[in-house]
C-alpha atoms as a PDB file:
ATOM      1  CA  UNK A   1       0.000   0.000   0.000  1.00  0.00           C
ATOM      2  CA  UNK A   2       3.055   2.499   1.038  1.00  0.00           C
ATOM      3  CA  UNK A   3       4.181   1.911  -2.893  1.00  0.00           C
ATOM      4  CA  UNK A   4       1.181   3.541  -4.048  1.00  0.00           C
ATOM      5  CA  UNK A   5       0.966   6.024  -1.567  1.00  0.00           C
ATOM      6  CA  UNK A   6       4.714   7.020  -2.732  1.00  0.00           C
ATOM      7  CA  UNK A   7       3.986   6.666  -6.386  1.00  0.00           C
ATOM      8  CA  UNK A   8       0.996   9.080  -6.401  1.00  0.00           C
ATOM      9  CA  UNK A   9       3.381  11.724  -4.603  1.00  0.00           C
ATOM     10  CA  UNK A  10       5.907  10.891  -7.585  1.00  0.00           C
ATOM     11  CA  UNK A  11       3.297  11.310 -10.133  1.00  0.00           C
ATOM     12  CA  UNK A  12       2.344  14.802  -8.319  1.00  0.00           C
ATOM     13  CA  UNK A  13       5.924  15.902  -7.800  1.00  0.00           C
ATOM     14  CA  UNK A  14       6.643  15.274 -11.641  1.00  0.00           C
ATOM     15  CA  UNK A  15       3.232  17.317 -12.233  1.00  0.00           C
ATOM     16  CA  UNK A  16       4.805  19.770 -11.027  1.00  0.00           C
ATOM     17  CA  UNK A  17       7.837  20.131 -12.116  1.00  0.00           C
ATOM     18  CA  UNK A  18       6.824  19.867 -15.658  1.00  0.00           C
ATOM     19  CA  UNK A  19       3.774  22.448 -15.141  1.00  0.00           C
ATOM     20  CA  UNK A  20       5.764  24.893 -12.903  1.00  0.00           C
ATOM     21  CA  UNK A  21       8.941  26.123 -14.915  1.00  0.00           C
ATOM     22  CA  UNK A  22       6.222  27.784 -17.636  1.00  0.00           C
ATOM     23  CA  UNK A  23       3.859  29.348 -15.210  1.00  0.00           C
ATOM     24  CA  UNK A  24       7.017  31.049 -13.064  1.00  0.00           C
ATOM     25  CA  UNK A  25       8.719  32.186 -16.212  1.00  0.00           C
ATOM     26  CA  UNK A  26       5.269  33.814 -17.045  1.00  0.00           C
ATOM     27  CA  UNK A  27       4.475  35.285 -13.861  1.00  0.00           C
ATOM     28  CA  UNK A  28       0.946  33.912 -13.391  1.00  0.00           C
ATOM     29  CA  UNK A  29       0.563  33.999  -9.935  1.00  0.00           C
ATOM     30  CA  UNK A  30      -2.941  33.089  -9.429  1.00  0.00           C
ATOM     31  CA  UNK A  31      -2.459  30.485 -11.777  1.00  0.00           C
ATOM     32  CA  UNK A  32       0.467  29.281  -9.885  1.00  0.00           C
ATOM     33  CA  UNK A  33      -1.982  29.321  -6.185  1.00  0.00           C
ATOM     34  CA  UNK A  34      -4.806  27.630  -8.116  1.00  0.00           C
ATOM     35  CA  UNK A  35      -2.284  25.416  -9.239  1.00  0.00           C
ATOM     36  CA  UNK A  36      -1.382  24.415  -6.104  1.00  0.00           C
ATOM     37  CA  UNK A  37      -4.185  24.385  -4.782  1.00  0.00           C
ATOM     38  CA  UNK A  38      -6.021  21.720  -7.273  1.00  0.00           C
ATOM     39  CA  UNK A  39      -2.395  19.646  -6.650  1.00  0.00           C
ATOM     40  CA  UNK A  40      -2.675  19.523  -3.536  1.00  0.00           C
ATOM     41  CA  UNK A  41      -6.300  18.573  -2.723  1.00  0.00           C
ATOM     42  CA  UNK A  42      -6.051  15.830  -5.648  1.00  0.00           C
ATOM     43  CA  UNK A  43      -3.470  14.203  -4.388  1.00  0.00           C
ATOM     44  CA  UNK A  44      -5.055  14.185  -0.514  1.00  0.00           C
ATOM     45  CA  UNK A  45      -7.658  12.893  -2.523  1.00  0.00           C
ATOM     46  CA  UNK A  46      -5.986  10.237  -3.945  1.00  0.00           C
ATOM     47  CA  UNK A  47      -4.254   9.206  -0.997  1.00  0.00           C
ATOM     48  CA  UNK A  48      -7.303   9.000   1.213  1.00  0.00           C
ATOM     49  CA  UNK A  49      -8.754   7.095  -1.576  1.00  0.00           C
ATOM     50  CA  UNK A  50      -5.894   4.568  -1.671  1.00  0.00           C
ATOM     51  CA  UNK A  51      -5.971   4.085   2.185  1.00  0.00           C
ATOM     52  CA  UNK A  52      -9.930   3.081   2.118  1.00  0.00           C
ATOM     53  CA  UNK A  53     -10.998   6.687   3.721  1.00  0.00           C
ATOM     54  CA  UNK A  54     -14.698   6.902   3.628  1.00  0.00           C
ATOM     55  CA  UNK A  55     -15.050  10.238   1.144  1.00  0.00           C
ATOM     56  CA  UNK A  56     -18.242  11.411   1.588  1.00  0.00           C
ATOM     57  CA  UNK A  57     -20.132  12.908  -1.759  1.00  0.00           C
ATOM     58  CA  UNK A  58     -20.740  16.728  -2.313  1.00  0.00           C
ATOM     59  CA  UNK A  59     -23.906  16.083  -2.973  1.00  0.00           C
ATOM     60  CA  UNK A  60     -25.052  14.628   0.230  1.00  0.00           C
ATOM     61  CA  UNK A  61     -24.207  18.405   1.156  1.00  0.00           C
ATOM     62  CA  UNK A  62     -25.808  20.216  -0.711  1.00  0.00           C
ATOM     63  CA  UNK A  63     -29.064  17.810  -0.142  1.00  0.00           C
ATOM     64  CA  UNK A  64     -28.844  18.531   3.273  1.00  0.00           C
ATOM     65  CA  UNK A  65     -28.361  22.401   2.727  1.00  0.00           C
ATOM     66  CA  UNK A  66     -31.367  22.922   0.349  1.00  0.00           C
ATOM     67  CA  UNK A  67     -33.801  19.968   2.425  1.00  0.00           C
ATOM     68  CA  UNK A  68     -35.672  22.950   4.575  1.00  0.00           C
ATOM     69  CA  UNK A  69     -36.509  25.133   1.064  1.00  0.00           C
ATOM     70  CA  UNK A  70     -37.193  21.921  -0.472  1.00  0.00           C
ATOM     71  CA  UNK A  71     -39.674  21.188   2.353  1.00  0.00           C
ATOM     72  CA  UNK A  72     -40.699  24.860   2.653  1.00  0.00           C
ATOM     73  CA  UNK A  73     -41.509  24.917  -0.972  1.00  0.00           C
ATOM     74  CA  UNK A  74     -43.722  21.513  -0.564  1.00  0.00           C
ATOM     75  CA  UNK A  75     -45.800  22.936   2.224  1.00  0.00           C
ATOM     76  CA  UNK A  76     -46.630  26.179   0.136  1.00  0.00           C
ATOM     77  CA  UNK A  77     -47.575  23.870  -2.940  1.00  0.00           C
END
């Protein structure tokens, strides 16, 4: 399991390093945060994925969020 763990950093890490040179010699600094950002979160993604982490769905979320207007909606109707 440790083998995949270290091969999805290695796949990151070379992500990087072949997406990074162009973006600092441009000077795209939101690009480079975003960047980062999407990087990052993939690969803690990935990882959690690899070690069985239950990942709950986004859309669970926003189910819950929007239930009372859904209900408030149904009452009105």
């Amino acid at each position: 399991m440790w083998w995949k763990i270290l091969s999805m950093v290695a796949v990151s890490g070379l992500m990087a390093v072949v997406e990074l040179p162009s973006l600092l010699k441009k000077n795209q600094k939101k690009e480079i945060v975003i960047f980062w950002t999407l990087l990052g979160t993939g690969t803690a993604i990935s990882i959690a994925m690899i070690l069985h982490v239950q990942i709950p769905n986004p859309a669970d979320g926003i189910m819950i969020l929007y239930r009372p207007v859904s209900d408030w909606i149904d009452k009105i109707l």
